[in-house]
N, C-alpha and C. Protein backbone atom coordinates (compact mmCIF):
# COMPACT_ATOMS: atom_id res chain seq x y z
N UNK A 1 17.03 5.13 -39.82
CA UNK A 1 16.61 6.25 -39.02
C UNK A 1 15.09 6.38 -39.12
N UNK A 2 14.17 6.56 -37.87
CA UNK A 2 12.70 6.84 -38.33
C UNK A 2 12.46 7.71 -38.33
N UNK A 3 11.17 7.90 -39.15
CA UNK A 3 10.78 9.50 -39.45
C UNK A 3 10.69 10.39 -38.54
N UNK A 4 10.68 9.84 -37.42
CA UNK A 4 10.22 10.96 -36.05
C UNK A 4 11.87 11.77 -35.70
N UNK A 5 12.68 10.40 -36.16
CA UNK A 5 14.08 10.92 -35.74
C UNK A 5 14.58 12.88 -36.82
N UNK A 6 14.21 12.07 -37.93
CA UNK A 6 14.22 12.71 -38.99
C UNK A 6 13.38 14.08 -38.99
N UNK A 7 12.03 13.73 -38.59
CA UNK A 7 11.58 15.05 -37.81
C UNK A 7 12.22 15.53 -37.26
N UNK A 8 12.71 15.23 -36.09
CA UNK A 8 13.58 16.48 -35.00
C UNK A 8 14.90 17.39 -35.75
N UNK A 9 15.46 16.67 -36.21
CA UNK A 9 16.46 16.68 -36.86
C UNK A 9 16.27 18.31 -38.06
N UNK A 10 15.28 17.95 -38.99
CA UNK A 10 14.56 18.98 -39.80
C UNK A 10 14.11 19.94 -39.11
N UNK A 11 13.57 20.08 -38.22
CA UNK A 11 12.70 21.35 -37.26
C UNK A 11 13.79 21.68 -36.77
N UNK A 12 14.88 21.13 -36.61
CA UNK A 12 16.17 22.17 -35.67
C UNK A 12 17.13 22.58 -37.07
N UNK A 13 17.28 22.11 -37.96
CA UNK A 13 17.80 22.23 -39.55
C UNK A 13 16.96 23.91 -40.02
N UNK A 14 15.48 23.66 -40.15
CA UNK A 14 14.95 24.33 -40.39
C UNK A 14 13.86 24.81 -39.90
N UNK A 15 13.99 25.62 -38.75
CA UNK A 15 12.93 25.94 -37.86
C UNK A 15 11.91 26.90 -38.36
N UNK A 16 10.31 26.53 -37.94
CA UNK A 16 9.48 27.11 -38.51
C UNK A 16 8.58 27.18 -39.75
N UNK A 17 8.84 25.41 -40.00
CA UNK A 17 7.93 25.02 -40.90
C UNK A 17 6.76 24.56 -40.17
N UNK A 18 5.85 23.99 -41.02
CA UNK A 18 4.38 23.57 -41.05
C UNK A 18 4.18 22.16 -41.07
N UNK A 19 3.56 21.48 -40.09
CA UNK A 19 3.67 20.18 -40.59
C UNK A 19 3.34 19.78 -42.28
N UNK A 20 2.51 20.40 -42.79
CA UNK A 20 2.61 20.04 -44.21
C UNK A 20 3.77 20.43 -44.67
N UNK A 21 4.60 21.31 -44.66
CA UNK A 21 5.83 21.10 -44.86
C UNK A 21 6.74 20.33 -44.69
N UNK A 22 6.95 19.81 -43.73
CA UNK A 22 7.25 18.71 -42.78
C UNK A 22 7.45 17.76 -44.02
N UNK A 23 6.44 17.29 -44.12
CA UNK A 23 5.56 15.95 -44.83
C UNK A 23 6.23 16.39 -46.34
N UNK A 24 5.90 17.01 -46.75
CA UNK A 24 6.65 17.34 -48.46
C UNK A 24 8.28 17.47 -48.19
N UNK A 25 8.67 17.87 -47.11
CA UNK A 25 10.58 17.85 -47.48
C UNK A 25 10.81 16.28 -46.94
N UNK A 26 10.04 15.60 -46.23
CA UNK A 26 10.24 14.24 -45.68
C UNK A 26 10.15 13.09 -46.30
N UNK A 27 8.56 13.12 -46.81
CA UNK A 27 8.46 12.18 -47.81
C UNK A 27 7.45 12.52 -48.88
N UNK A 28 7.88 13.99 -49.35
CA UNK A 28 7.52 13.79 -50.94
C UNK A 28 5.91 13.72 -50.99
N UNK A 29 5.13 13.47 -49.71
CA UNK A 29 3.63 13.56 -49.98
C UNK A 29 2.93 14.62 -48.79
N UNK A 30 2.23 15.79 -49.63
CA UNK A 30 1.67 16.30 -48.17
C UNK A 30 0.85 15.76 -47.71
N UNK A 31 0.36 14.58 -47.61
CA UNK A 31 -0.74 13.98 -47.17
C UNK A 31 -0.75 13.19 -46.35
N UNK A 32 1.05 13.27 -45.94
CA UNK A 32 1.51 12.64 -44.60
C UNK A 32 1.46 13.51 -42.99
N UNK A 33 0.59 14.57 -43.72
CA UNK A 33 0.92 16.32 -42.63
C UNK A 33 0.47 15.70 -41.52
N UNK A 34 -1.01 14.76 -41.28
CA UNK A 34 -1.18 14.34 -39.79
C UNK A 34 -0.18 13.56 -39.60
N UNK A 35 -0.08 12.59 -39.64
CA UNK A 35 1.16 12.15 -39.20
C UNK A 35 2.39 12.69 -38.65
N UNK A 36 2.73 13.77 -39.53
CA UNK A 36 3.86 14.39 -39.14
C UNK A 36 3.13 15.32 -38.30
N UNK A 37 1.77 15.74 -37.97
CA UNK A 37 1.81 16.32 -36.57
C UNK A 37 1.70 15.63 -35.57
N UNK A 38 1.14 14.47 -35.49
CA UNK A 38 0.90 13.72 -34.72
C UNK A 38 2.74 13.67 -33.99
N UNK A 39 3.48 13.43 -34.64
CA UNK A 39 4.36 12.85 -34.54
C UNK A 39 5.22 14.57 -33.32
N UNK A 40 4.82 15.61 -34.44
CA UNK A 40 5.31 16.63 -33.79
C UNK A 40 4.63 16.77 -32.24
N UNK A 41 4.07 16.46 -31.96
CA UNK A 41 3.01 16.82 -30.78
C UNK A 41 3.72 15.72 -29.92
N UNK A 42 4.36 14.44 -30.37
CA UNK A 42 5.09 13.90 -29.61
C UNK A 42 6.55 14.43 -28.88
N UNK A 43 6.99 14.85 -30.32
CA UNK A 43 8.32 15.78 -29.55
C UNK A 43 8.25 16.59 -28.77
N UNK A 44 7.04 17.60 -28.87
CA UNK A 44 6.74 18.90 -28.05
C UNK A 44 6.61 18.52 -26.56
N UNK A 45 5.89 17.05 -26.47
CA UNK A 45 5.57 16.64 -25.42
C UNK A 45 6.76 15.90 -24.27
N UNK A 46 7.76 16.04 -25.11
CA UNK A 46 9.51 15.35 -24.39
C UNK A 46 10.16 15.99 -24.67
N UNK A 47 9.64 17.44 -25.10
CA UNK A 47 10.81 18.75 -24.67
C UNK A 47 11.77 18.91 -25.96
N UNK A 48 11.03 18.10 -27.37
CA UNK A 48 12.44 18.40 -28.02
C UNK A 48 12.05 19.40 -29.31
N UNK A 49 11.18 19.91 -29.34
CA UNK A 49 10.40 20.97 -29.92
C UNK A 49 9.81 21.45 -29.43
N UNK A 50 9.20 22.82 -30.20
CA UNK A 50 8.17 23.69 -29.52
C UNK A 50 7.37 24.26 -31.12
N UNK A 51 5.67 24.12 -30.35
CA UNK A 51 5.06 24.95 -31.38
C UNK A 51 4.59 26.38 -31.45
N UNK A 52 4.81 27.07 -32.16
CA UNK A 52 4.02 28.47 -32.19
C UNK A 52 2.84 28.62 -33.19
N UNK A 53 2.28 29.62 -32.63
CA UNK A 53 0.87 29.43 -34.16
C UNK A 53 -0.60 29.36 -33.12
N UNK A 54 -1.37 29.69 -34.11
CA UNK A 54 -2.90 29.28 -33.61
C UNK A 54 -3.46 28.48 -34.27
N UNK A 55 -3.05 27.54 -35.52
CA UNK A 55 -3.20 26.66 -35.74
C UNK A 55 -4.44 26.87 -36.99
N UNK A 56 -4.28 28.15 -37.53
CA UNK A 56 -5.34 28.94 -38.20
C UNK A 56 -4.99 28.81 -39.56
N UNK A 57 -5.84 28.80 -40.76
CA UNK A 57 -5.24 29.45 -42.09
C UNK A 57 -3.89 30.66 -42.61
N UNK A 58 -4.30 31.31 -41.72
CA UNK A 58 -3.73 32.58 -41.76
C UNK A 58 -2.43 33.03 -40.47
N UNK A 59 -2.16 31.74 -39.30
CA UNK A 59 -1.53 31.66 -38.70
C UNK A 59 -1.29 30.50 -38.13
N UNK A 60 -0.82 29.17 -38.81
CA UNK A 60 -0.69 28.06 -38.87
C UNK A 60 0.21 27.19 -37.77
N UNK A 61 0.62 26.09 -37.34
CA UNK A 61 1.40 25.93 -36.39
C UNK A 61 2.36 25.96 -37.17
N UNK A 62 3.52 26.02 -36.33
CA UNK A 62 4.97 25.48 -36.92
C UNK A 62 5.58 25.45 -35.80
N UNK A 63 7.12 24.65 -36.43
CA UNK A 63 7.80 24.33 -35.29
C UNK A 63 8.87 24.64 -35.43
N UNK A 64 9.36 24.72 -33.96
CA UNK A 64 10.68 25.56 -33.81
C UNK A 64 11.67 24.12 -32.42
């Protein structure tokens, strides 16, 4: 299964994490967080997620 699959999968499991979240329940490193946005920005873009957020400290993206 690839991680992107595994992404979707988690954001509908548990909606409203952070891509650094993402990245620590996925693989154990937050330092995969671009990636896993990168990756999120793909789903958003074929309809199979959605982000909320301003993308701020204090109001971060996440996905739903």
């Amino acid at each position: 299964m690839t991680l992107k699959t595994r992404l979707a999968e988690r954001v509908h499991a548990s909606p409203g994490l952070t891509a650094r979240e993402l990245a620590q329940d996925l693989t154990g490193d937050e330092s995969y967080a671009n990636r896993v946005g990168a990756l999120c920005r793909e789903l958003i873009e074929q309809g199979k997620i959605e982000r909320r957020g301003k993308g701020r400290a204090a109001d971060p993206f996440r996905y739903y």
